[in-house]
N, C-alpha and C. Protein backbone atom coordinates (compact mmCIF):
# COMPACT_ATOMS: atom_id res chain seq x y z
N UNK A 1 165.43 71.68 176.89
CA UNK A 1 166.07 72.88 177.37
C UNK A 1 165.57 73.14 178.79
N UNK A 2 166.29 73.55 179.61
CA UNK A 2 165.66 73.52 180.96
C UNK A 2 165.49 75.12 181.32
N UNK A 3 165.14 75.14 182.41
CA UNK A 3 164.42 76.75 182.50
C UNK A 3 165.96 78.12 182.21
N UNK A 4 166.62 77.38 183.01
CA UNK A 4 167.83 77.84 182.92
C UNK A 4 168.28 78.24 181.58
N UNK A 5 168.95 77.37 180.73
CA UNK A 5 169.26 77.41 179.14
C UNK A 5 167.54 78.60 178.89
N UNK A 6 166.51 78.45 178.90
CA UNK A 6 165.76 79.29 178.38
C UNK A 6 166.29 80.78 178.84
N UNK A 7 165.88 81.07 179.97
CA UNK A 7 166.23 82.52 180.64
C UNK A 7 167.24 83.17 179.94
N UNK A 8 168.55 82.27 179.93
CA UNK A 8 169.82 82.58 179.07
C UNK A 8 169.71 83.05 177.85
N UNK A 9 168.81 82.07 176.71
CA UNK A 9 168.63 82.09 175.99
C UNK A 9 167.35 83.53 175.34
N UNK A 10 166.86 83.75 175.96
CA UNK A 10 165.88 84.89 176.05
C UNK A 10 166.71 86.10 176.59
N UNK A 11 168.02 86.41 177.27
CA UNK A 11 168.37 87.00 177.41
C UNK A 11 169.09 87.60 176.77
N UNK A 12 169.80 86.68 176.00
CA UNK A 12 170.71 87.28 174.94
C UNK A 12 170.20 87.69 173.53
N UNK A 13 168.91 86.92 173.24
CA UNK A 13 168.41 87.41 172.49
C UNK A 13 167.94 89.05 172.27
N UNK A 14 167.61 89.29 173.96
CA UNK A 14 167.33 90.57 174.02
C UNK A 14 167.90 91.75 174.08
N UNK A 15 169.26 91.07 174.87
CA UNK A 15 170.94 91.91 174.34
C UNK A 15 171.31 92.44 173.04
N UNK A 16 170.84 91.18 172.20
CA UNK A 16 171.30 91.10 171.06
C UNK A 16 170.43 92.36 170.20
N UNK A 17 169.15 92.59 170.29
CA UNK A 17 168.43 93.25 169.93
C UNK A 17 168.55 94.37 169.86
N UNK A 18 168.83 94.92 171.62
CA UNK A 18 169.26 96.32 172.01
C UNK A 18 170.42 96.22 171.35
N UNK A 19 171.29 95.78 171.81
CA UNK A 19 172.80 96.17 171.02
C UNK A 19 172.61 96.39 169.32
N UNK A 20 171.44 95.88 168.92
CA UNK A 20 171.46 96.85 167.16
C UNK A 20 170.51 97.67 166.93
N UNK A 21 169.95 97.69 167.80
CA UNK A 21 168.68 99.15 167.91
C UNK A 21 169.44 100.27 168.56
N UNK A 22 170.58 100.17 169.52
CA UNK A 22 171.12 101.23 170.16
C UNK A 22 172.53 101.68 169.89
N UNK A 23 173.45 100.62 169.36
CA UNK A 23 174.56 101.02 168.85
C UNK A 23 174.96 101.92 167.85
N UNK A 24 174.09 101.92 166.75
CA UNK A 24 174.21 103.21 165.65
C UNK A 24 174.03 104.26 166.16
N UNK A 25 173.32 104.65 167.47
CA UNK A 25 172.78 106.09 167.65
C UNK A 25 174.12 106.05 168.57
N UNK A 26 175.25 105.21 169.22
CA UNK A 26 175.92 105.44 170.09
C UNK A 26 177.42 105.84 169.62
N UNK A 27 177.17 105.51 168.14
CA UNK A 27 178.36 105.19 167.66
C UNK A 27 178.36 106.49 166.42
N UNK A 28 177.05 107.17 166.12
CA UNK A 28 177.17 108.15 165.24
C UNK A 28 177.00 109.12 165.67
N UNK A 29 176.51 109.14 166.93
CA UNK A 29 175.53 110.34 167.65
C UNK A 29 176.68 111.65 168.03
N UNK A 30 178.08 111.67 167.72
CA UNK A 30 178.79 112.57 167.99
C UNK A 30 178.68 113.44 166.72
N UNK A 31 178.97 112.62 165.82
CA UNK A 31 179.03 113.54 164.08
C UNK A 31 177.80 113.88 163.78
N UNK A 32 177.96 115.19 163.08
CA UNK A 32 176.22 115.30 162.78
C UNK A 32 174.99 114.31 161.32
N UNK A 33 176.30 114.04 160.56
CA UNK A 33 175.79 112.83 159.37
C UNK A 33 176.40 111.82 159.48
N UNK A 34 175.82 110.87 159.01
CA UNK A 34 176.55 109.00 159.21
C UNK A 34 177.33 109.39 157.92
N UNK A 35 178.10 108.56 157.71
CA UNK A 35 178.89 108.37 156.75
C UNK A 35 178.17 107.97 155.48
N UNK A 36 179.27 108.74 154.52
CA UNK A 36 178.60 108.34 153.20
C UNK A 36 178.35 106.92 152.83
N UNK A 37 179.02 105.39 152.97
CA UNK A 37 178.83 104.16 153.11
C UNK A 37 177.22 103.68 153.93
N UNK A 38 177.14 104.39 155.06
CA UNK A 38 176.06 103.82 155.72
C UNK A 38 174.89 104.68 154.86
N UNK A 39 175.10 105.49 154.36
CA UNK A 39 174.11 106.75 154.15
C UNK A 39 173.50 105.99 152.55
N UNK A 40 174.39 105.58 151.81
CA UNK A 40 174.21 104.79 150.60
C UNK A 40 173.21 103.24 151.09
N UNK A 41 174.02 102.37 151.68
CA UNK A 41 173.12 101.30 152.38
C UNK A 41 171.78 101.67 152.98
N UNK A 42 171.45 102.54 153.60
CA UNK A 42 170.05 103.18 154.16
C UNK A 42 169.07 103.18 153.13
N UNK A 43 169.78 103.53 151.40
CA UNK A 43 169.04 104.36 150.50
C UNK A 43 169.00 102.52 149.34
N UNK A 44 170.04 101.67 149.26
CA UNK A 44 169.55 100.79 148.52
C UNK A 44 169.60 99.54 149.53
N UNK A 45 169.73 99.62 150.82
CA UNK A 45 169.04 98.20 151.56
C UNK A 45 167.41 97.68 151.23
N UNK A 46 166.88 98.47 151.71
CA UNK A 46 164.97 98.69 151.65
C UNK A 46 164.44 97.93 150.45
N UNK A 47 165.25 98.25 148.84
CA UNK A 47 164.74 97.90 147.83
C UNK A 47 165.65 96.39 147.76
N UNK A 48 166.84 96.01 148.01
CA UNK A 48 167.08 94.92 148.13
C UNK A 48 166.81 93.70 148.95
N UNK A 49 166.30 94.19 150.06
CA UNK A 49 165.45 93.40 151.09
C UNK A 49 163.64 93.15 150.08
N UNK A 50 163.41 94.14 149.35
CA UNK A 50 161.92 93.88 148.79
C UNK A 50 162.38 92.66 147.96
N UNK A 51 163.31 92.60 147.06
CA UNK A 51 163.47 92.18 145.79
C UNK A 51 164.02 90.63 146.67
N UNK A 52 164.80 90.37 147.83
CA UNK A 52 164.81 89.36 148.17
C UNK A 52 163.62 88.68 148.91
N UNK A 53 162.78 89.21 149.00
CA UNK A 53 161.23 89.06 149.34
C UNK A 53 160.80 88.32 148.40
N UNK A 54 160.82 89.24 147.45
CA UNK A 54 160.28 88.36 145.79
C UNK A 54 161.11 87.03 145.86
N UNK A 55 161.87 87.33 145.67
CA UNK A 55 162.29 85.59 145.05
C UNK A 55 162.47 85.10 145.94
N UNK A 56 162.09 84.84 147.36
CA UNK A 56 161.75 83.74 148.43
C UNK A 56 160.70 83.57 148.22
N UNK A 57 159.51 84.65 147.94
CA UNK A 57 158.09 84.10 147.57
C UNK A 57 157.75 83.57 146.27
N UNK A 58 158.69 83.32 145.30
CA UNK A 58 158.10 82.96 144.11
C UNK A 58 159.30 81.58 143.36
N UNK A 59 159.73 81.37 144.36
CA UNK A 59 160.56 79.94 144.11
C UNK A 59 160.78 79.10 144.02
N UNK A 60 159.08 78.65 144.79
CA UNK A 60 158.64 77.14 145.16
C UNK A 60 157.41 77.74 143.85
N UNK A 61 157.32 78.42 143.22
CA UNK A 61 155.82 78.53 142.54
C UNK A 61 155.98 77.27 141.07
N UNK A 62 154.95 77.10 140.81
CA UNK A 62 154.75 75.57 139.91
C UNK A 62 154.18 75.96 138.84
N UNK A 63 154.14 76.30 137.49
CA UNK A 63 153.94 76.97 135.96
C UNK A 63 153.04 75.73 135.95
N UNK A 64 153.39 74.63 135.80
CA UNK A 64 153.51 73.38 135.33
C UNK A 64 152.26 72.83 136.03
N UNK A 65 151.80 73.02 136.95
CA UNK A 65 150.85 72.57 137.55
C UNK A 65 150.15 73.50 138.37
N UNK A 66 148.90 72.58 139.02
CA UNK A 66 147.77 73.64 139.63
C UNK A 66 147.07 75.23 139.27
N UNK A 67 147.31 76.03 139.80
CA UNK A 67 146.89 77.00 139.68
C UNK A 67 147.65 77.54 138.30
N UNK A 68 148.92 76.87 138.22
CA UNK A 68 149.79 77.42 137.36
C UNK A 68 150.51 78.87 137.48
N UNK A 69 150.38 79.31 138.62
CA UNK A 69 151.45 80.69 139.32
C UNK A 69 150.32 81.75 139.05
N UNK A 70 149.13 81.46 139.04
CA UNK A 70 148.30 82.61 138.62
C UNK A 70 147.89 83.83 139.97
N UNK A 71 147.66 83.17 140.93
CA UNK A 71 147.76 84.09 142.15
C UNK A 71 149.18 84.82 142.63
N UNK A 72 149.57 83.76 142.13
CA UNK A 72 151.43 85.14 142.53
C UNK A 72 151.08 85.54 141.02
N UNK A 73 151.30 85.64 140.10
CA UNK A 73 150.96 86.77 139.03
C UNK A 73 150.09 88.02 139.59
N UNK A 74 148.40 87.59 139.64
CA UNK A 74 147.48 88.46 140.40
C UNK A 74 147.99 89.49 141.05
N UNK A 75 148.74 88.60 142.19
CA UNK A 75 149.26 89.01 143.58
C UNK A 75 150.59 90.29 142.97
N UNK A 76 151.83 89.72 142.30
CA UNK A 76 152.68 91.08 141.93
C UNK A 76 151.90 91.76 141.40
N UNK A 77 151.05 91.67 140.39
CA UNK A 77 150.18 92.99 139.35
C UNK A 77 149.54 93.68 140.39
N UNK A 78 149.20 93.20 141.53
CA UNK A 78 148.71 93.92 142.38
C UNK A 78 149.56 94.65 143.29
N UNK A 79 150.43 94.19 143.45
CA UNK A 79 151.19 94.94 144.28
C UNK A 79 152.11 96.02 143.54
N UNK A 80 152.88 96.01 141.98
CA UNK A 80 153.10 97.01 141.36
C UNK A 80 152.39 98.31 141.11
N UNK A 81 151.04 98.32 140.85
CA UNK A 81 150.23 99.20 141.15
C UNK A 81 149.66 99.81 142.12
N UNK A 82 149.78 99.04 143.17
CA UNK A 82 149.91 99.25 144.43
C UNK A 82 151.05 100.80 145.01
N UNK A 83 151.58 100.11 144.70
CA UNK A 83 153.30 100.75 144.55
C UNK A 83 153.53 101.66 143.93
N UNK A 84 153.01 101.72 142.96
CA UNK A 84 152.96 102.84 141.82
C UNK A 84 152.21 103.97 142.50
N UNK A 85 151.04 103.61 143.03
CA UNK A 85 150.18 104.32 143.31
C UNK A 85 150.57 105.41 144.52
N UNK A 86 150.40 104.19 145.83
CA UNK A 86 151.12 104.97 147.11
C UNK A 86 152.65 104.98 147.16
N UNK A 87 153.60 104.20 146.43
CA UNK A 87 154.62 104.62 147.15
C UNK A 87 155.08 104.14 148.03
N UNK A 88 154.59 103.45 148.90
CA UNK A 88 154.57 102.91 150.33
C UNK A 88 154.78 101.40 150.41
N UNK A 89 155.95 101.33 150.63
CA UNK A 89 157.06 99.98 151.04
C UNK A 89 155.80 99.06 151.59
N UNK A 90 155.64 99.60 152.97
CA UNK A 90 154.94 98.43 154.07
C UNK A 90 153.32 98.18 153.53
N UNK A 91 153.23 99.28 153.11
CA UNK A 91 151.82 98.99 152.34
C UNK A 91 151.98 97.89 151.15
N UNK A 92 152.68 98.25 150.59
CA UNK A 92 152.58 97.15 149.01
C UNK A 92 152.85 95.82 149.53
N UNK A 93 153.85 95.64 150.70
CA UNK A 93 153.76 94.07 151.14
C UNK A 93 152.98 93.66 151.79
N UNK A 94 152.50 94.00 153.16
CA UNK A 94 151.00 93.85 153.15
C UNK A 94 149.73 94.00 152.42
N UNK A 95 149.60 94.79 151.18
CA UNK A 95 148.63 94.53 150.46
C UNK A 95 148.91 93.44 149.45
N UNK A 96 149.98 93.17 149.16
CA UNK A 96 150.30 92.01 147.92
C UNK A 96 149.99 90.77 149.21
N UNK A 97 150.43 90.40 150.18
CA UNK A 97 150.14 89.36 150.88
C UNK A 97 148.73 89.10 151.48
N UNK A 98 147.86 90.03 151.52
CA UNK A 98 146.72 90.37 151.71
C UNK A 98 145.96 89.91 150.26
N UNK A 99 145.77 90.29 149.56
CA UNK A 99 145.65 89.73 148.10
C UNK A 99 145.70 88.61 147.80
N UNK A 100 147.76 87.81 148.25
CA UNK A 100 147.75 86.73 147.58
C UNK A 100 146.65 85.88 148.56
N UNK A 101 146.88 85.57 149.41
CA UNK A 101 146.14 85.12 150.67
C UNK A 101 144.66 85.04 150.17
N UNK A 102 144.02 85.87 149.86
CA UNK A 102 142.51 85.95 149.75
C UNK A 102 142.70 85.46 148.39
N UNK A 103 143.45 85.46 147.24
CA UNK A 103 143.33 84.76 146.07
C UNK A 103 143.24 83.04 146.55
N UNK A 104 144.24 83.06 147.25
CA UNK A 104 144.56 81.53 147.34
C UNK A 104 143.44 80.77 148.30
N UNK A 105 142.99 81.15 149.15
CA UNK A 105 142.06 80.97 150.00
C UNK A 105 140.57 81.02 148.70
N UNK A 106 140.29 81.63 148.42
CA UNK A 106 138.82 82.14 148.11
C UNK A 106 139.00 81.86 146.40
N UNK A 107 139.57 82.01 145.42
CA UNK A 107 139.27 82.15 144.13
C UNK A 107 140.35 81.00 143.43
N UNK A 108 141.55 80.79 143.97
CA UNK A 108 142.33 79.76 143.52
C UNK A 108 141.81 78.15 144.03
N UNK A 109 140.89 78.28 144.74
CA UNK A 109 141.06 76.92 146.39
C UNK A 109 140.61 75.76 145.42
């Protein structure tokens, strides 16, 4: 890629960015509520983005061998209670990845 194709390429990326960080506020900002459609998506995106989290992280896992899935076990039990506890989206995935990580590193190795 030459410097050129990069610059380009970094540019539009950054277009691309602003144009979805700034378009909703440009495009709703007259009405005083978003629409009931977007207003629904706001309320079950969050939990469907978690739940597609889960099963990208637990897809390659192996019953059958090694550890036998015991640190992703650990790792969700930890993070349900987690969850339970605070409530808190960004917390429970950083603490479940925080967890699995130090399981797999330190007590699974």
């Amino acid at each position: 890629m030459t410097v050129t194709e990069q610059v380009i390429t970094v540019a539009m990326v950054v277009l691309g960015t602003m144009a979805t960080r700034f378009l909703p506020f440009l495009i709703f900002s007259g009405s005083g509520k978003a629409p009931v459609y977007v207003r629904y998506l706001g309320r079950l995106l969050p939990s469907a983005v978690f739940a597609m989290l889960c099963v990208y992280s637990l897809k390659d896992t192996s019953v059958l061998s090694g550890s036998h899935g015991l640190p992703e076990l650990f790792a969700i039990l930890f993070i349900i209670v987690l969850h339970l506890w605070r409530r808190q989206m960004l917390l429970s995935i950083a603490g479940g990845t925080i967890c699995y990580m130090l399981l797999v590193q330190f007590v699974f190795s």
